[in-house]
Protein backbone atom coordinates (compact mmCIF):
# COMPACT_ATOMS: atom_id res chain seq x y z
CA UNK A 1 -17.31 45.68 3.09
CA UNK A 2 -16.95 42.33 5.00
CA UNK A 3 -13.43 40.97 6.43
CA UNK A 4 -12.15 38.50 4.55
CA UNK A 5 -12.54 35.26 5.71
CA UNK A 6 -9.12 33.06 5.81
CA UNK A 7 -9.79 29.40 6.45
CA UNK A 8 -7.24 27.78 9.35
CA UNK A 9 -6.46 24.37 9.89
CA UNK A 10 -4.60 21.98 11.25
CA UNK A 11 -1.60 20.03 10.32
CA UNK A 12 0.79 17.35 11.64
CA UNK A 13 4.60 18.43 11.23
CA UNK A 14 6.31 15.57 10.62
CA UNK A 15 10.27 15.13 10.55
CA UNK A 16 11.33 13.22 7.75
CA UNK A 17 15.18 13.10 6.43
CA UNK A 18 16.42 16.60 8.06
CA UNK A 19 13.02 18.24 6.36
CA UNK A 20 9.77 19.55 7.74
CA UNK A 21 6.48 18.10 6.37
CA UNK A 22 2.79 18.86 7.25
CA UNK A 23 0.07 16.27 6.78
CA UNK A 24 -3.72 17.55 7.54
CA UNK A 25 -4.96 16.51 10.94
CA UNK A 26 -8.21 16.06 9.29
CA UNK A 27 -6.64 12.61 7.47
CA UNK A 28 -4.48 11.76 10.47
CA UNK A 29 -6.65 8.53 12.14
CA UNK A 30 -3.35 7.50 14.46
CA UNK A 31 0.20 8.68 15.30
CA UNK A 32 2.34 5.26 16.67
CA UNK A 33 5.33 4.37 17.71
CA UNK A 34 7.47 2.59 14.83
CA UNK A 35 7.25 -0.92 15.40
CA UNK A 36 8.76 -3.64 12.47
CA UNK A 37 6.13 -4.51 9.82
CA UNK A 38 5.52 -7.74 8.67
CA UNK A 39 6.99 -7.97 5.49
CA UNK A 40 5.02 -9.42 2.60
CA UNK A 41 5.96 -11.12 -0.85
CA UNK A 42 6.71 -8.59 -3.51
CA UNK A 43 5.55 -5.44 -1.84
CA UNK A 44 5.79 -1.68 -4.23
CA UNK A 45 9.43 -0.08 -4.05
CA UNK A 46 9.05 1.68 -0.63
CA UNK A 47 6.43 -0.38 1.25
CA UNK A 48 8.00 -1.76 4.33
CA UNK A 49 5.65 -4.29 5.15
CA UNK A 50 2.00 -4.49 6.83
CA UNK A 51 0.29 -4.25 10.19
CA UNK A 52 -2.90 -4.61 11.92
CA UNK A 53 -4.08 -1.22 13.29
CA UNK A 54 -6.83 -2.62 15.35
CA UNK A 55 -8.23 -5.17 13.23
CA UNK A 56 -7.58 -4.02 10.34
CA UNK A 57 -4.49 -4.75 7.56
CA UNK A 58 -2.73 -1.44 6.84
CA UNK A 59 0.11 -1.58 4.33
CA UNK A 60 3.33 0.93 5.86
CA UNK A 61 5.29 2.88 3.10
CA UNK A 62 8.42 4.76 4.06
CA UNK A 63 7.70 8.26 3.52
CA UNK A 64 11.98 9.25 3.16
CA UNK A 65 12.39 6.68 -0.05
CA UNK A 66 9.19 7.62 -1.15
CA UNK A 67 9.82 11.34 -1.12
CA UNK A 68 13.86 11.15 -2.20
CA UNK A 69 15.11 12.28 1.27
CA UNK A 70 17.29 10.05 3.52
CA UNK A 71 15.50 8.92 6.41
CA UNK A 72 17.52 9.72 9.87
CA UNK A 73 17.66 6.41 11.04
CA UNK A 74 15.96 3.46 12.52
CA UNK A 75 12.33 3.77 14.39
CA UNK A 76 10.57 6.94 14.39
CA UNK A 77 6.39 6.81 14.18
CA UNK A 78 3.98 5.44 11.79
CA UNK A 79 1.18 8.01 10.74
CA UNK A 80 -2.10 6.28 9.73
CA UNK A 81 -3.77 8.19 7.07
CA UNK A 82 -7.19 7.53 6.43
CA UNK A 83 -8.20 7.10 2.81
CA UNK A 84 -12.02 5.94 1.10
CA UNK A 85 -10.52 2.75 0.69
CA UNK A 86 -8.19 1.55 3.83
CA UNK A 87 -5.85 3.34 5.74
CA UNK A 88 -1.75 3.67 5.00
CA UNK A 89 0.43 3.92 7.37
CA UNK A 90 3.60 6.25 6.70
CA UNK A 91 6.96 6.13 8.15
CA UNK A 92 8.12 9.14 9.37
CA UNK A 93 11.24 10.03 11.67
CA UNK A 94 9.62 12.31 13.93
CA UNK A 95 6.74 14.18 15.06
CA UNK A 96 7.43 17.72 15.82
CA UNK A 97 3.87 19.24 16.65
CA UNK A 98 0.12 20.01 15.79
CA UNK A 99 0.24 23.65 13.98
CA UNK A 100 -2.36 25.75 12.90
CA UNK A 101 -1.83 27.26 9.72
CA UNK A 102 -3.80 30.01 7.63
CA UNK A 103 -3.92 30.67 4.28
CA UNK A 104 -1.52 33.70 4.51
CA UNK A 105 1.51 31.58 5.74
CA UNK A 106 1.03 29.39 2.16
CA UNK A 107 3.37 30.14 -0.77
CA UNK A 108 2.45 28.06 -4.40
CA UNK A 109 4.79 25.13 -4.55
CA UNK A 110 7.94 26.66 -6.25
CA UNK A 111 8.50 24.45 -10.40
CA UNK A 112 10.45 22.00 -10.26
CA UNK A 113 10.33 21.49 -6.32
CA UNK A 114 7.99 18.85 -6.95
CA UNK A 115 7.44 17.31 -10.38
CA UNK A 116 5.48 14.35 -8.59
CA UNK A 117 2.45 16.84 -7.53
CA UNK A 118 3.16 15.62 -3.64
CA UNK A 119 3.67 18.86 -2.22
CA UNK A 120 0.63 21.36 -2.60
CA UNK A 121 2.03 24.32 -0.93
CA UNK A 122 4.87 25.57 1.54
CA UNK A 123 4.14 27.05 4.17
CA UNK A 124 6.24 29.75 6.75
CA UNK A 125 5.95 28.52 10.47
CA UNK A 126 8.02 29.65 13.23
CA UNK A 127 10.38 30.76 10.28
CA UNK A 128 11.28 27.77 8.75
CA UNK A 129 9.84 26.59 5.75
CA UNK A 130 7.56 23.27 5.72
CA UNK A 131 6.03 21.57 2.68
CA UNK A 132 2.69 20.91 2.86
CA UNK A 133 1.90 17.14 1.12
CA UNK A 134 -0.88 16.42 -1.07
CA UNK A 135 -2.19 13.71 0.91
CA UNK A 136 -4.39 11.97 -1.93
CA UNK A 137 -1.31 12.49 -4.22
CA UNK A 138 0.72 10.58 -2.54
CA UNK A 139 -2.15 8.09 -1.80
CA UNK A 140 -2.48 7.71 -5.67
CA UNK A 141 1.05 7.09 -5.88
CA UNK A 142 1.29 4.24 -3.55
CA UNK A 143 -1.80 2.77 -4.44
């Protein structure tokens, strides 16, 4: 009988509020450093603004409001997510590191952790507990 094959991959661990999120590397196009975005006339409830990202216009969204959490403070990083349409950039506090997860190390999202559908698993790294975000979820939501 063949070993069972568990598929690993990458993700970003980002800091936001005092919590641990992980993003897929695979969707990560940049990590910057925070930089004020220019704001624009009636923008969605957490978009902070706009920016070019090497010629093109990427809309920034604040990843704390967006997600309930309060954010730890002023600055942090932007992480550009790529999408079929455009980018987003997300406001984050921190980066932490690039882990490699497996399958093993992911629980099913416990009910009523997440009635938005943001958070497709949580994962056990380095014994803490980090919720891994539905990346096109939250796209959808900010779109």
């Amino acid at each position: 009988m063949p070993a069972e094959t568990l598929r690993e991959f990458d993700v970003l661990i980002a800091e936001i509020g005092d919590e641990a999120y992980a993003i897929p590397v695979d969707r990560t196009e940049a990590i910057i450093n925070y930089a004020e975005p220019t704001k624009t006339a009636h923008p969605g409830p957490y978009v902070l603004g706009m920016m070019d990202l090497r010629g093109r216009v990427v809309p920034i969204v604040d990843m704390a409001g967006l997600l309930g959490v309060a954010a730890t403070g002023d600055g942090g990083k932007i992480v550009v997510i790529e999408n079929a349409e455009c980018g987003v950039g997300f406001r984050v506090d921190g980066v932490k590191e690039v882990a490699a997860l497996d399958e093993r190390e992911l629980e099913e999202t416990p009910r009523g952790l997440s009635s938005s559908g943001w958070i497709a698993a949580v994962a056990r790294h380095k014994d803490n507990l980090v919720a891994l975000l539905d990346i096109d979820e939250v796209l959808h939501s900010v779109s």
